[in-house]
N, C-alpha and C. Protein backbone atom coordinates (compact mmCIF):
# COMPACT_ATOMS: atom_id res chain seq x y z
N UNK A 1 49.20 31.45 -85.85
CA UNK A 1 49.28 32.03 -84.54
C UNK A 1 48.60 33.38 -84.62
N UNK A 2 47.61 33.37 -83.83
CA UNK A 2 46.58 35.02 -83.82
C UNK A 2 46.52 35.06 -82.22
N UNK A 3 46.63 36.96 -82.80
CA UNK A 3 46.52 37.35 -81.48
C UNK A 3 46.25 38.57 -82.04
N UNK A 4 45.58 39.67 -81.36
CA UNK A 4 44.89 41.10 -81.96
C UNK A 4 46.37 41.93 -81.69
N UNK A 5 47.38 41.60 -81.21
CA UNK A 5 48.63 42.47 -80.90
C UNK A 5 49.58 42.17 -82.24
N UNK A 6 49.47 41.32 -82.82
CA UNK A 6 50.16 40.87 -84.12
C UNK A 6 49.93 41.12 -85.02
N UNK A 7 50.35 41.87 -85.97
CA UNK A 7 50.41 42.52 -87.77
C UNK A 7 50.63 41.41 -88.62
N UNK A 8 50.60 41.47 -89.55
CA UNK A 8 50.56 40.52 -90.56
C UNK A 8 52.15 39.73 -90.50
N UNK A 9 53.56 40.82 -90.31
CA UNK A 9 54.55 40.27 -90.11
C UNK A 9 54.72 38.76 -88.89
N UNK A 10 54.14 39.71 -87.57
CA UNK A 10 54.27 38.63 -86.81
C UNK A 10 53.97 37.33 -86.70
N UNK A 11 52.42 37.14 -87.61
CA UNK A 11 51.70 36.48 -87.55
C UNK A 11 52.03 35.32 -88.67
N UNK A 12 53.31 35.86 -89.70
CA UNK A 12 54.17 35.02 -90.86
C UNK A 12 54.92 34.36 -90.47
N UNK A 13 56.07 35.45 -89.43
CA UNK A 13 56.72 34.43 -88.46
C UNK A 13 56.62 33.69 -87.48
N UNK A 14 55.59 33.30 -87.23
CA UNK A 14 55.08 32.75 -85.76
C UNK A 14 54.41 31.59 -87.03
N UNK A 15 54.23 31.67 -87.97
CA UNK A 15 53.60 30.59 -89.03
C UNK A 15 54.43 29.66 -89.30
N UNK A 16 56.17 30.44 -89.88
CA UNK A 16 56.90 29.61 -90.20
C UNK A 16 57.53 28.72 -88.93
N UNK A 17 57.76 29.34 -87.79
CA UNK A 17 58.20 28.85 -87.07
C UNK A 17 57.66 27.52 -86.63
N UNK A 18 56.08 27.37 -86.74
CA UNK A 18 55.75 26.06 -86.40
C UNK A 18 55.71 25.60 -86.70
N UNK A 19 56.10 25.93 -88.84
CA UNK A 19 55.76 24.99 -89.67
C UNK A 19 57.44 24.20 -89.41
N UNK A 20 58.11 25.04 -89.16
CA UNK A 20 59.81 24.62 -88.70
C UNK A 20 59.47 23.58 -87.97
N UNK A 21 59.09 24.08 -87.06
CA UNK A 21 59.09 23.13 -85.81
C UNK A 21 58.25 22.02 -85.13
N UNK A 22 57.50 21.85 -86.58
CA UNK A 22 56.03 21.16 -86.33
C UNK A 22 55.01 20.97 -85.69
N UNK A 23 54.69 22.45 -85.25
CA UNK A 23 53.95 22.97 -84.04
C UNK A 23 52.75 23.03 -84.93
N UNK A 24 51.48 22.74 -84.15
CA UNK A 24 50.13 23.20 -84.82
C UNK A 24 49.78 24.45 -84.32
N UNK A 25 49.25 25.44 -85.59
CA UNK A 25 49.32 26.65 -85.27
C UNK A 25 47.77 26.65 -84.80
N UNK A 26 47.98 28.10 -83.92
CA UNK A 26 46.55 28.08 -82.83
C UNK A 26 46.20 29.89 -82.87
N UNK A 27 44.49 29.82 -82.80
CA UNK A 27 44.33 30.95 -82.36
C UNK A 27 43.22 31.34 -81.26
N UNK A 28 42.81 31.72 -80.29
CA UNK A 28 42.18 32.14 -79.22
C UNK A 28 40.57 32.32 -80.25
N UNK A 29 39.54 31.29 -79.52
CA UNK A 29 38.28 32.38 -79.69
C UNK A 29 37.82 32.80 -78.66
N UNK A 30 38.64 33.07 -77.36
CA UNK A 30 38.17 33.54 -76.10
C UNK A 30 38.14 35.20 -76.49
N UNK A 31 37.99 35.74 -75.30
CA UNK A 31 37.64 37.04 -75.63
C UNK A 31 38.25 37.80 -74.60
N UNK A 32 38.98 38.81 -73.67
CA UNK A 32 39.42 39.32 -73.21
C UNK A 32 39.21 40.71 -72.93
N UNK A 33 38.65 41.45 -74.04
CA UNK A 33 38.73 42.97 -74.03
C UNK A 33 39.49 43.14 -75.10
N UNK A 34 39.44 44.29 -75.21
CA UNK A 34 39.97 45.34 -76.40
C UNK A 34 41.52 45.25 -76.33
N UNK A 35 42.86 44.94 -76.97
CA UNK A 35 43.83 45.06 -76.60
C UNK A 35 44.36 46.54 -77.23
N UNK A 36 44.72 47.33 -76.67
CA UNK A 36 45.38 49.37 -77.08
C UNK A 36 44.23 49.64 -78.48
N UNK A 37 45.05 49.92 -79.46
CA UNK A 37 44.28 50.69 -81.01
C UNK A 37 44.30 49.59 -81.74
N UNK A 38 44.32 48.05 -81.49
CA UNK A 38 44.36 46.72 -82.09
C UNK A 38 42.86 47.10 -83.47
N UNK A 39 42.06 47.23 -82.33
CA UNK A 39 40.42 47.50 -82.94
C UNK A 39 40.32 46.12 -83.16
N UNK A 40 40.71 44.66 -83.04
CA UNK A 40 40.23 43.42 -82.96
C UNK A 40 39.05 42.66 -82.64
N UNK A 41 38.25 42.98 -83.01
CA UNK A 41 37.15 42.28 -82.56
C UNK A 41 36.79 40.81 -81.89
N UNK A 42 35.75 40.16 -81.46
CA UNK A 42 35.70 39.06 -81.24
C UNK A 42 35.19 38.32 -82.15
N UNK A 43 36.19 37.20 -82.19
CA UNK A 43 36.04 36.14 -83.87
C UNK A 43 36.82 36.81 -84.96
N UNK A 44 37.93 37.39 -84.69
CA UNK A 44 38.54 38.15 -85.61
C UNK A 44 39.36 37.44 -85.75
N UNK A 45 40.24 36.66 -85.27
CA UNK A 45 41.64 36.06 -85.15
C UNK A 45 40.80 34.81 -85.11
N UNK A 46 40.55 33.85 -86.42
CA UNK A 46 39.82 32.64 -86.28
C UNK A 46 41.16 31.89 -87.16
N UNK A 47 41.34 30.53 -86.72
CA UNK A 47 42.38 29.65 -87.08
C UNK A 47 42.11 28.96 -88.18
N UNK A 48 40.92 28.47 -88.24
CA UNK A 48 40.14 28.25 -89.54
C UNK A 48 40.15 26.47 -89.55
N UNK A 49 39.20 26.14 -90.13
CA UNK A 49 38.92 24.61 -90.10
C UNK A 49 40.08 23.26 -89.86
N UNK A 50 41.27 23.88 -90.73
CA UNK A 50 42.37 23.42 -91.28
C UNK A 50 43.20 22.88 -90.02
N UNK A 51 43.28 24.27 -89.29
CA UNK A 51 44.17 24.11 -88.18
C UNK A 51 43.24 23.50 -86.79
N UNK A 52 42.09 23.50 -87.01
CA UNK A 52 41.64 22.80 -85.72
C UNK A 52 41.63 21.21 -85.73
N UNK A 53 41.39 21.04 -87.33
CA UNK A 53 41.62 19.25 -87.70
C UNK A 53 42.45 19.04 -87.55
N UNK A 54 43.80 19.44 -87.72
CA UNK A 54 45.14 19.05 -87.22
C UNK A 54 45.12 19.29 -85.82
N UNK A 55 44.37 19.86 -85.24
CA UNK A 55 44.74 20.12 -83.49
C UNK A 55 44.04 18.17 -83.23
N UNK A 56 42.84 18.51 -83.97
CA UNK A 56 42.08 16.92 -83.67
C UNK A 56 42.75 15.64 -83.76
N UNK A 57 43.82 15.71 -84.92
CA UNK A 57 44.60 15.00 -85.37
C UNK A 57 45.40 14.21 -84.48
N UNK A 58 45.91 15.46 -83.82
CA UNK A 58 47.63 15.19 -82.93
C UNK A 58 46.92 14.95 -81.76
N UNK A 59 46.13 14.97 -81.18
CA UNK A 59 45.04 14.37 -80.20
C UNK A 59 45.12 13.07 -80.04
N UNK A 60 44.03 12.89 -81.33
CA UNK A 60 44.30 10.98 -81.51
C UNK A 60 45.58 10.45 -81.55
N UNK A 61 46.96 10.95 -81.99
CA UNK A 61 48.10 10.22 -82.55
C UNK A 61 48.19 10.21 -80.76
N UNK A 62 48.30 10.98 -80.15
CA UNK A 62 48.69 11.28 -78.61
C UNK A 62 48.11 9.90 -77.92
N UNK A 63 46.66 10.03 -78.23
CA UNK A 63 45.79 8.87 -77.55
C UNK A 63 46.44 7.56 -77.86
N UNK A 64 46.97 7.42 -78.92
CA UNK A 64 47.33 6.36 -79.57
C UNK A 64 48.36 5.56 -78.36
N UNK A 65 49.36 7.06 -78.64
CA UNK A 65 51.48 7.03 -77.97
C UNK A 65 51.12 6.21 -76.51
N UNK A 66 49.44 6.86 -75.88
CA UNK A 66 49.42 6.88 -74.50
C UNK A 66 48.98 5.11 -74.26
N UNK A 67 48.04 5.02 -75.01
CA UNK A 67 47.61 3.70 -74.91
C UNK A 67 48.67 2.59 -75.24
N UNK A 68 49.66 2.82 -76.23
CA UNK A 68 51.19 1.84 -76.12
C UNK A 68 51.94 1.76 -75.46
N UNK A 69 51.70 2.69 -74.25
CA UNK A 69 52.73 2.70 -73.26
C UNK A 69 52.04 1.22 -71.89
């Protein structure tokens, strides 16, 4: 979970939590503006290969649930 407002703490617990809860973790490559003294750049908060194949993943399993219905 990234976001330019989140420190390394937040960004541990917002990790475990989805790993709790079997949430796929996500991060923004949109762009918004500067958030306060963040200094975040754009492409700074990248989720990384790992977590977008699992976004791809739970996609198909979805496509799957939808088509058995």
């Amino acid at each position: 979970m990234k976001h330019p407002l989140y420190n390394e703490e937040h960004e541990m617990r917002a990790r475990e939590l989805a790993e709790r809860y079997g949430l796929v973790q996500t991060g923004g490559s949109d762009f918004h503006g500067f958030y306060g003294d963040s200094g975040a750049q754009l492409g700074s908060k990248n989720i990384g290969m790992a977590h977008f194949e699992e976004l791809k993943k739970r996609k198909e399993q979805l496509g799957r649930k939808k088509e058995q219905v």
